[in-house]
N, C-alpha and C. Protein backbone atom coordinates (compact mmCIF):
# COMPACT_ATOMS: atom_id res chain seq x y z
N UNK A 1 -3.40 0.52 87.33
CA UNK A 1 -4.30 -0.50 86.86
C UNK A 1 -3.70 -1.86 87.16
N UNK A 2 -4.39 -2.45 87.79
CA UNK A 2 -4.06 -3.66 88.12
C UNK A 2 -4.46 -5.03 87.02
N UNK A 3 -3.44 -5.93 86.95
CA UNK A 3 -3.61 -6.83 86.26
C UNK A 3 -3.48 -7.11 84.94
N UNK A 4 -3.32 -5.46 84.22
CA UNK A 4 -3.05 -5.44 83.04
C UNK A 4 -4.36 -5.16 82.07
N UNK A 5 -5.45 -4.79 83.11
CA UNK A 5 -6.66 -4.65 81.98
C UNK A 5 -6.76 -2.58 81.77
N UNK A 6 -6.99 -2.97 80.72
CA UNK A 6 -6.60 -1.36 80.03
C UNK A 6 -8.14 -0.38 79.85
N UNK A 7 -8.58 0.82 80.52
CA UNK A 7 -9.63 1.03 80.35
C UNK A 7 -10.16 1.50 79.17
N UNK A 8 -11.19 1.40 78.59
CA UNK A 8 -11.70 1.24 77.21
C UNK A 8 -12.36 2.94 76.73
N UNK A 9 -11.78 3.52 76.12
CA UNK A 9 -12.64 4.85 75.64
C UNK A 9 -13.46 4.87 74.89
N UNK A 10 -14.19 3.60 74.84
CA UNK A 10 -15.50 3.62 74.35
C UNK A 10 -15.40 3.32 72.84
N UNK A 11 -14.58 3.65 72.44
CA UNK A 11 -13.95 3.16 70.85
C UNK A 11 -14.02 1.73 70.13
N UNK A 12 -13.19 1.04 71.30
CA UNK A 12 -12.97 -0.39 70.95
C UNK A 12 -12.16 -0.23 69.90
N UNK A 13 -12.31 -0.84 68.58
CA UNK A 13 -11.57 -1.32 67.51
C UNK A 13 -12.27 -0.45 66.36
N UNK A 14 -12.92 0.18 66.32
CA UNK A 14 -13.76 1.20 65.45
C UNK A 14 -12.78 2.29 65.29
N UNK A 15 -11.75 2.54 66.16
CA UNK A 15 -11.27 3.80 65.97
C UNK A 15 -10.31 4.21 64.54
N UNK A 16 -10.47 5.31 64.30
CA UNK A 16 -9.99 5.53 62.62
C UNK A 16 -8.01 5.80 63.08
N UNK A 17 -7.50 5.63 61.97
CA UNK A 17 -6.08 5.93 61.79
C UNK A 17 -5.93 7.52 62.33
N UNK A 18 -4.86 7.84 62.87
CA UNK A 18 -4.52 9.13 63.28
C UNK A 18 -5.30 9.75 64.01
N UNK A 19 -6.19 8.85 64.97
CA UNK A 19 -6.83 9.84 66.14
C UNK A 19 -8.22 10.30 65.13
N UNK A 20 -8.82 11.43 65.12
CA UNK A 20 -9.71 11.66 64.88
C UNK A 20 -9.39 12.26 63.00
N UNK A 21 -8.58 11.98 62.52
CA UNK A 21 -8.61 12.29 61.12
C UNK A 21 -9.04 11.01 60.16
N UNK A 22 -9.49 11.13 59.06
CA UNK A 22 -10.61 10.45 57.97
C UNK A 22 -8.89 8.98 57.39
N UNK A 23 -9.47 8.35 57.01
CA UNK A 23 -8.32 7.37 56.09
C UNK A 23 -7.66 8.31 55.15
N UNK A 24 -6.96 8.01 54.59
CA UNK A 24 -6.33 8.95 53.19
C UNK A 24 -6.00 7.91 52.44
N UNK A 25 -6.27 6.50 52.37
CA UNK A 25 -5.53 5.44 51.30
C UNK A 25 -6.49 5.64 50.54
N UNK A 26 -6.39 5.67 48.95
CA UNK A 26 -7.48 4.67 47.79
C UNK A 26 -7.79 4.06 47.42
N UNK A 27 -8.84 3.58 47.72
CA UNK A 27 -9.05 2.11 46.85
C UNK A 27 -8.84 2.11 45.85
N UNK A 28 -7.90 1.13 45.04
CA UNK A 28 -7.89 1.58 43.48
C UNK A 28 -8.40 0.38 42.94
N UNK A 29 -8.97 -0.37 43.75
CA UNK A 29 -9.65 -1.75 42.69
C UNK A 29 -10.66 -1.45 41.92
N UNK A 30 -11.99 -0.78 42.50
CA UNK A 30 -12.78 -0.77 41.82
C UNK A 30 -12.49 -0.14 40.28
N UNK A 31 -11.33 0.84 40.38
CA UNK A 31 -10.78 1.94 39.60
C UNK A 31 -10.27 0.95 38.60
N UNK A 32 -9.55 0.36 38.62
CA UNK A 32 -9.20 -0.75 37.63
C UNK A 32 -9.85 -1.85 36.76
N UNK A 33 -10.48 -2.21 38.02
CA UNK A 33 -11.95 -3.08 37.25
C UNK A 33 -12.62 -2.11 36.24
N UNK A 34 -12.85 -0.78 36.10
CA UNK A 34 -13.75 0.29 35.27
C UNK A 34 -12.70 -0.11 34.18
N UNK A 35 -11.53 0.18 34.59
CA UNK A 35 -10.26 0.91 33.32
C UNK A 35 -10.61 -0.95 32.56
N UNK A 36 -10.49 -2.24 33.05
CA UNK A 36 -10.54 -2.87 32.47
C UNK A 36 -11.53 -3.24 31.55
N UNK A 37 -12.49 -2.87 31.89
CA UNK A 37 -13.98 -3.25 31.48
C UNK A 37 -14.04 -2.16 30.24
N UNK A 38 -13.46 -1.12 30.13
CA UNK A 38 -13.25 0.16 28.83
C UNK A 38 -12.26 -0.76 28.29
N UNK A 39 -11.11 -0.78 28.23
CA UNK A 39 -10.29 -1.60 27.36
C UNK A 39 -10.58 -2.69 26.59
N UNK A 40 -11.72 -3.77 26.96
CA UNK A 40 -12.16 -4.48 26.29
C UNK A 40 -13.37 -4.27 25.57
N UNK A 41 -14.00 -2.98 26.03
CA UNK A 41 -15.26 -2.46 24.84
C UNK A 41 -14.79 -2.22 24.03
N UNK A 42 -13.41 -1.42 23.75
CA UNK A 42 -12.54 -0.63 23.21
C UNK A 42 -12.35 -1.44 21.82
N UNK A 43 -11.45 -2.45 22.79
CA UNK A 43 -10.66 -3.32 22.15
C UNK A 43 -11.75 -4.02 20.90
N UNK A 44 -12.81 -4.20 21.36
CA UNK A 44 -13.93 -5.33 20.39
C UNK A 44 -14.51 -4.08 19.59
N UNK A 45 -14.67 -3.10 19.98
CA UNK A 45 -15.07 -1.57 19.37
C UNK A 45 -14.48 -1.37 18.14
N UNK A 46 -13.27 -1.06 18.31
CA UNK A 46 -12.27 -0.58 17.42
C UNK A 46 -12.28 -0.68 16.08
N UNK A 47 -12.36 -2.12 15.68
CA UNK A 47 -12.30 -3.01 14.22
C UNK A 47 -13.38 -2.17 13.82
N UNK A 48 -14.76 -3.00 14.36
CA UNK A 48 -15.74 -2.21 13.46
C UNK A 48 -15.72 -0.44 12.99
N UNK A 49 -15.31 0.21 14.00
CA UNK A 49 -15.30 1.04 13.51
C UNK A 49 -14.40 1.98 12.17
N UNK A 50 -13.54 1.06 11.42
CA UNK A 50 -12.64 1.07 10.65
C UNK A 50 -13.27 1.72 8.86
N UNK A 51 -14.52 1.03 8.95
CA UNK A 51 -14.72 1.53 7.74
C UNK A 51 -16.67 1.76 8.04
N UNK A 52 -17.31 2.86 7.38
CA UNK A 52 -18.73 2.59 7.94
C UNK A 52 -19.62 2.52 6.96
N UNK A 53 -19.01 1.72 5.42
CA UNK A 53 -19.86 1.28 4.59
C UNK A 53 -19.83 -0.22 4.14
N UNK A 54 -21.12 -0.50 4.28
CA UNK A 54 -21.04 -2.25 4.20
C UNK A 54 -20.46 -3.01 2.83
N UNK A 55 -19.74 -3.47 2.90
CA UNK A 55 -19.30 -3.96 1.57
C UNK A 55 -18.98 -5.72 1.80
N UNK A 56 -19.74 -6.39 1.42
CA UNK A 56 -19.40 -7.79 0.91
C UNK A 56 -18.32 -8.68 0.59
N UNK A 57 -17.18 -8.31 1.30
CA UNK A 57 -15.72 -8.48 0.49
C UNK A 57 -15.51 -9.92 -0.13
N UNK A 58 -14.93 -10.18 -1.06
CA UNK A 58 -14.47 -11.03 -1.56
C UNK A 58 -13.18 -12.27 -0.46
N UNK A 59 -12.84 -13.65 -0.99
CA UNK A 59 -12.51 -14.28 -0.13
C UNK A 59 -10.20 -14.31 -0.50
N UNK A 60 -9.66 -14.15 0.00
CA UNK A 60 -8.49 -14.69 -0.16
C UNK A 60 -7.60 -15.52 0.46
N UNK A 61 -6.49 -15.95 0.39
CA UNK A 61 -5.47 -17.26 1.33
C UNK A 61 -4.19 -15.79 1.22
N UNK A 62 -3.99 -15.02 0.83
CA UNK A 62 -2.86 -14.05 0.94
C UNK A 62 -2.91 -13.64 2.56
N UNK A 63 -1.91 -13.26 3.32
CA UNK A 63 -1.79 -13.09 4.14
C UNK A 63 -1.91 -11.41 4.28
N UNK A 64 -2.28 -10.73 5.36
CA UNK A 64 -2.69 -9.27 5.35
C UNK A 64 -1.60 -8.77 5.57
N UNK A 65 -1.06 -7.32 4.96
CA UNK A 65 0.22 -6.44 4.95
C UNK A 65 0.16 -5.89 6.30
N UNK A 66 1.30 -5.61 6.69
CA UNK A 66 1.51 -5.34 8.35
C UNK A 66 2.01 -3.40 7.76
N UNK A 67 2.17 -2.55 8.31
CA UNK A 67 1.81 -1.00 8.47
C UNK A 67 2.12 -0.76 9.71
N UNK A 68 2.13 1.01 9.10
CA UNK A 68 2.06 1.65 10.71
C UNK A 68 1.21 3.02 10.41
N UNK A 69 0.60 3.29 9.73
CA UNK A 69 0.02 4.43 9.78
C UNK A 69 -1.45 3.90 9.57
N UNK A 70 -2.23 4.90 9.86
CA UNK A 70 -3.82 4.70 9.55
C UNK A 70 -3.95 4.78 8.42
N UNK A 71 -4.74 3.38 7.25
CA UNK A 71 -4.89 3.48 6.20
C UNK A 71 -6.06 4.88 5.52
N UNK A 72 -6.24 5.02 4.49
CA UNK A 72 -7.64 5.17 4.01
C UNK A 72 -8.63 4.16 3.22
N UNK A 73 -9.73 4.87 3.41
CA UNK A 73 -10.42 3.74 2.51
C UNK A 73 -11.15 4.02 1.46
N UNK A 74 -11.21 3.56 0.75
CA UNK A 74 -11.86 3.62 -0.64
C UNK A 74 -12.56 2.19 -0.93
N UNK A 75 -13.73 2.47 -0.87
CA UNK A 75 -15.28 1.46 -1.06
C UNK A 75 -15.70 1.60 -2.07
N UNK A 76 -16.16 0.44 -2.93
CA UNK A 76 -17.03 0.30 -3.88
C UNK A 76 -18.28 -0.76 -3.61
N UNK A 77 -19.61 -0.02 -3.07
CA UNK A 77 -20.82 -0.86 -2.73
C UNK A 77 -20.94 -1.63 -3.92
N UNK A 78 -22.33 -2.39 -3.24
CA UNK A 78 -22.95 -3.53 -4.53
C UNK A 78 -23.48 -3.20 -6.19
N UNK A 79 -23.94 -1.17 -5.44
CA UNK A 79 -24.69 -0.70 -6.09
C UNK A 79 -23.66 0.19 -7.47
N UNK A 80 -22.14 0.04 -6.96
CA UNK A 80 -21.20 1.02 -7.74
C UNK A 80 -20.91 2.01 -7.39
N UNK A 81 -21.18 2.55 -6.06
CA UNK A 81 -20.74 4.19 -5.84
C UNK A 81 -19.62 3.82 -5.03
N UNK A 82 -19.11 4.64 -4.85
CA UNK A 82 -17.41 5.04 -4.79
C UNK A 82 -17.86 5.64 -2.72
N UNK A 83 -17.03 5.16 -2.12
CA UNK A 83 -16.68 6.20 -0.82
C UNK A 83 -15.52 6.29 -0.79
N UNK A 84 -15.15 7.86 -0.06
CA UNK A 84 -14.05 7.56 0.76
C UNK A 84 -14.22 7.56 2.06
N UNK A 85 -13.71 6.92 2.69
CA UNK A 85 -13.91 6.43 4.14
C UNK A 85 -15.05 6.22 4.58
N UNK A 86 -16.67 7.34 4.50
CA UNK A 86 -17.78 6.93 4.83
C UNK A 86 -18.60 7.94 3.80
N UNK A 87 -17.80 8.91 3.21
CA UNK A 87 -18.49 9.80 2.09
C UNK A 87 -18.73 9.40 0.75
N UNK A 88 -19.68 9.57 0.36
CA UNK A 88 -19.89 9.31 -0.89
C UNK A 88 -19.11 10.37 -1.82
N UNK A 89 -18.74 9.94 -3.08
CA UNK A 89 -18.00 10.57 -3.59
C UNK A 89 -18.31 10.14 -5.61
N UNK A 90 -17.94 10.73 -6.69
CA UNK A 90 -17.85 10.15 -7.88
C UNK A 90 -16.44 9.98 -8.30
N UNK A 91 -15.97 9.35 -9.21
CA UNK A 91 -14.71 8.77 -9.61
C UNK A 91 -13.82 9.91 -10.15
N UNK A 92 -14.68 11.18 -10.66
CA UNK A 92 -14.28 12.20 -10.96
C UNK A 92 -13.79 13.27 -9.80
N UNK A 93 -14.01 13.02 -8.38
CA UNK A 93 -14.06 14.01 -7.10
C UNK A 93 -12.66 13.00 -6.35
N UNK A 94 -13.05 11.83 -6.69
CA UNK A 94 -12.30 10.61 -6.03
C UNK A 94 -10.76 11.37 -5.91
N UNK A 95 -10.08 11.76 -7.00
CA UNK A 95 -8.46 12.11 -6.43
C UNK A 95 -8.46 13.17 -5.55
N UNK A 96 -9.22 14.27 -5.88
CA UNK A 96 -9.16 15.39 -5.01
C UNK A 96 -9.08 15.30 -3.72
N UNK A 97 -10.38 14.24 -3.43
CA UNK A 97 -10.50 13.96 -1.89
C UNK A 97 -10.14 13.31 -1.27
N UNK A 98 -9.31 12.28 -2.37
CA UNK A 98 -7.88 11.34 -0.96
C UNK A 98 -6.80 12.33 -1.26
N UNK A 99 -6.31 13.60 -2.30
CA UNK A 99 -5.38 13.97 -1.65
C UNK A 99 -5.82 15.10 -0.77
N UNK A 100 -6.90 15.37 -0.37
CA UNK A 100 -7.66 16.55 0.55
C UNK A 100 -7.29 15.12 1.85
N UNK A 101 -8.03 14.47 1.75
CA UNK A 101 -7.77 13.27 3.62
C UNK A 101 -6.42 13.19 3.71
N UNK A 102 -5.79 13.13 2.58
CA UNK A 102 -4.80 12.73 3.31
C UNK A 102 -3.38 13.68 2.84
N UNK A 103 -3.87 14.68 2.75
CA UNK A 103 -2.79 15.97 3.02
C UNK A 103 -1.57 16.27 2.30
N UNK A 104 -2.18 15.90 0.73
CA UNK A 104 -1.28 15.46 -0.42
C UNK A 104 -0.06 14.85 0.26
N UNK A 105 -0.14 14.18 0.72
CA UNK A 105 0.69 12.84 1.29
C UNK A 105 0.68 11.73 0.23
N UNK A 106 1.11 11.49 -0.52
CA UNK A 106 1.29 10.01 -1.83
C UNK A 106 1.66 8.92 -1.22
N UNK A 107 2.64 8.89 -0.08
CA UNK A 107 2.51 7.93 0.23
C UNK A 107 1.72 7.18 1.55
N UNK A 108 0.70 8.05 1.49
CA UNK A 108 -0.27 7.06 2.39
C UNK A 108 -1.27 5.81 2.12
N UNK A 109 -1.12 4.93 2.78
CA UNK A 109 -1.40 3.24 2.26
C UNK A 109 -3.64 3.81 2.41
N UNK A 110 -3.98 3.11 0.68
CA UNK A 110 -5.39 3.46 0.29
C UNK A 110 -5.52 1.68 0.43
N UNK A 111 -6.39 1.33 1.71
CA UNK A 111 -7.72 0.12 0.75
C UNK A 111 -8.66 0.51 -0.11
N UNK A 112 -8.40 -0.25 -1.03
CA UNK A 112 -9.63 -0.44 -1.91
C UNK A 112 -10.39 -1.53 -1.68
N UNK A 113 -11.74 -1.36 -1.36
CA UNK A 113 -12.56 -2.44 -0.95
C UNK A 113 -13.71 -2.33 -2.23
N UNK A 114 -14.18 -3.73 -2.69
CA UNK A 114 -15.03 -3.51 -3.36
C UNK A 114 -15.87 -4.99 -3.43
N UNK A 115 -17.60 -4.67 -3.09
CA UNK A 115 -17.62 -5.52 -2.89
C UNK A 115 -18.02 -6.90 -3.61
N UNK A 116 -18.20 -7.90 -3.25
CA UNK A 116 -18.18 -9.00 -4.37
C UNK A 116 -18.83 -9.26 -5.38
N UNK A 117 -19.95 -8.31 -5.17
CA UNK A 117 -21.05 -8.65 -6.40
C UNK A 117 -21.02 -7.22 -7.70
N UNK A 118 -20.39 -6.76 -7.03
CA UNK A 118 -19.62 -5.16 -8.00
C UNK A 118 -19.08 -5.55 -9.32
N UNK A 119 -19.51 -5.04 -9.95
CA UNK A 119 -18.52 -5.43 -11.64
C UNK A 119 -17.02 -5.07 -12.01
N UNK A 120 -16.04 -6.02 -11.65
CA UNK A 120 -14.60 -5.70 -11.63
C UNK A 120 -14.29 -4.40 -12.23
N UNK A 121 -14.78 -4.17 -13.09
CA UNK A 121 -14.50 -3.16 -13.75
C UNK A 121 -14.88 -1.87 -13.60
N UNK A 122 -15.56 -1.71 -12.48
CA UNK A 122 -15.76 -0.81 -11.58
C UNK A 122 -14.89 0.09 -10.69
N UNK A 123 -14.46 -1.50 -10.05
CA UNK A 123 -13.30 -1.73 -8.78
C UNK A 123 -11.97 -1.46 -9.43
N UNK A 124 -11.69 -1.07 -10.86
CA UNK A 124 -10.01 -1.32 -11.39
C UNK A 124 -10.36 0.09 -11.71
N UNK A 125 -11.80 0.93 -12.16
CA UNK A 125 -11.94 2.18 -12.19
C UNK A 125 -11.39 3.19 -10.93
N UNK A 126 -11.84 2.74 -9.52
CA UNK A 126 -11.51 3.69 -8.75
C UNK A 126 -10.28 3.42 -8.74
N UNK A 127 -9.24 1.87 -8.43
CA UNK A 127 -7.70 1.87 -8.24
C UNK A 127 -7.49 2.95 -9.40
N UNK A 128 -7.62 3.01 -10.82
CA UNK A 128 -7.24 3.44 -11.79
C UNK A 128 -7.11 5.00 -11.23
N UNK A 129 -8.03 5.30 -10.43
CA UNK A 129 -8.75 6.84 -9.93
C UNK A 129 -7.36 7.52 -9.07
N UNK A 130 -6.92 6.40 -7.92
CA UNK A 130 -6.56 6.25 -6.51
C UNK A 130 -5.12 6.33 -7.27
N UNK A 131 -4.67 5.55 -8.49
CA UNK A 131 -3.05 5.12 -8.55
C UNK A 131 -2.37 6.44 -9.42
N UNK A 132 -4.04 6.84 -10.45
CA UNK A 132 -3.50 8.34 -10.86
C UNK A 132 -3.17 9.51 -10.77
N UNK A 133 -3.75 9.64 -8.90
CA UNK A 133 -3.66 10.87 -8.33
C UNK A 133 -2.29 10.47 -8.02
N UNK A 134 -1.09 9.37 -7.97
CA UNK A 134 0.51 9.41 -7.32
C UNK A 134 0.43 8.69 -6.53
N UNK A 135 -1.05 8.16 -5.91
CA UNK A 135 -0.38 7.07 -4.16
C UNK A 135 -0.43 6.19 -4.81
N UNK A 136 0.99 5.35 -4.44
CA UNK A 136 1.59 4.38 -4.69
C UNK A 136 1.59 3.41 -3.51
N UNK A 137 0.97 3.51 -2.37
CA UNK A 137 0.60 2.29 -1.40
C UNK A 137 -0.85 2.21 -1.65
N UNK A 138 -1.39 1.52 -3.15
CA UNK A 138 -2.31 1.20 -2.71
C UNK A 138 -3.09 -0.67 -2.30
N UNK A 139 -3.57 -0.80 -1.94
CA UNK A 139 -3.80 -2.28 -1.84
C UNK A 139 -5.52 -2.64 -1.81
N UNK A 140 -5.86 -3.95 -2.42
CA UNK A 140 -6.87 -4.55 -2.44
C UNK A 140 -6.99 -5.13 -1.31
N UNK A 141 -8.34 -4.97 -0.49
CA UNK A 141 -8.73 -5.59 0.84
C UNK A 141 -9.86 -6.94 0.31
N UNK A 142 -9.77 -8.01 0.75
CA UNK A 142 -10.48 -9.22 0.86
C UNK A 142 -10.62 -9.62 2.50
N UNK A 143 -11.22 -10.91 2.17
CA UNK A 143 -11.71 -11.52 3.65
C UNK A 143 -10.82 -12.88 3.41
N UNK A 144 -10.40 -13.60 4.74
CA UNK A 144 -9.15 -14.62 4.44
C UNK A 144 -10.31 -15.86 4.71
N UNK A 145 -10.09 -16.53 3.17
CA UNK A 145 -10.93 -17.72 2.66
C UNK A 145 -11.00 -18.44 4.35
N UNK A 146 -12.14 -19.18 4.44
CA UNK A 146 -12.42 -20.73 5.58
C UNK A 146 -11.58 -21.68 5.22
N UNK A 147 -10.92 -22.42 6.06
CA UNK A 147 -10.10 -23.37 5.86
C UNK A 147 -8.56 -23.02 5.07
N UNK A 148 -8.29 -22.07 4.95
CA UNK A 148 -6.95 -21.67 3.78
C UNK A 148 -6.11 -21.47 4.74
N UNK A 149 -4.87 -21.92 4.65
CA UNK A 149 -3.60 -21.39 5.37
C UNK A 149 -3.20 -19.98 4.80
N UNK A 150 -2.82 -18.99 5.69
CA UNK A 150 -2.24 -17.72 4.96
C UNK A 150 -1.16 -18.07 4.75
N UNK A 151 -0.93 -17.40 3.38
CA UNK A 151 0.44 -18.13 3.15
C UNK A 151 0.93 -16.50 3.10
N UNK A 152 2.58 -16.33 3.30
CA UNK A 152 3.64 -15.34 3.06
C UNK A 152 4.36 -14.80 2.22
């Protein structure tokens, strides 16, 4: 061949890696973009799904206790009934069934949520319920007042 011009098999620049075999790399972008786009449903998901009875909470400036295990919960609606976690329950069933959730385990951390328009004396009934069955992590859940510094 003269001159240096190379004859063309018809290919041109179309031709695939390794002669006539397929690519083998992955794209992994699109794959990531998915994984990211789940992580942040997730992420905004999560909270709500924590407790699945509506309760009104009351306001505080206390700063929230830091943990490592999954709490339980114990709700007191507007109306006075007792949950645990999303079951309805009476104040009389109430010990059985946090030590049934939680696997006569005493020391697993109980919110008590109750909500604001509830008659205190309701809300000191179930702690009363929750502190007599032995768990000793239990704690009152509020909402952190507008404008309040948390204090430590």
């Amino acid at each position: 061949m003269a001159g240096g011009i190379r004859p063309s098999n018809g290919h041109g620049r179309r031709r695939r890696w390794g002669g006539g075999q397929p690519m083998s790399e992955i794209n992994v972008t699109p794959l990531v973009d998915v994984m990211l786009v789940l992580l942040i449903i997730f992420m905004v998901t999560a909270p709500l799904l924590t407790a699945g009875v509506e309760v009104d909470l009351p306001e505080s400036s206390a700063a929230p206790l830091a943990g490592q295990d999954e709490p339980l919960s114990v709700s007191v609606d507007a109306e006075g009934r007792v949950f645990v976690q999303d079951k309805e329950v009476t104040l009389e069933q109430l010990p059985a069934t946090l030590m049934a959730v939680a696997k006569n385990k005493t020391d697993t951390r109980i919110f008590v949520r109750g909500d604001r328009s509830v008659d205190y004396g309701r809300v000191m009934q179930a702690m009363g319920a929750v502190t007599g069955a032995g768990f000793t992590k239990v704690s009152l859940v509020t909402t952190l007042q507008q404008g309040a510094p948390a204090r430590r």
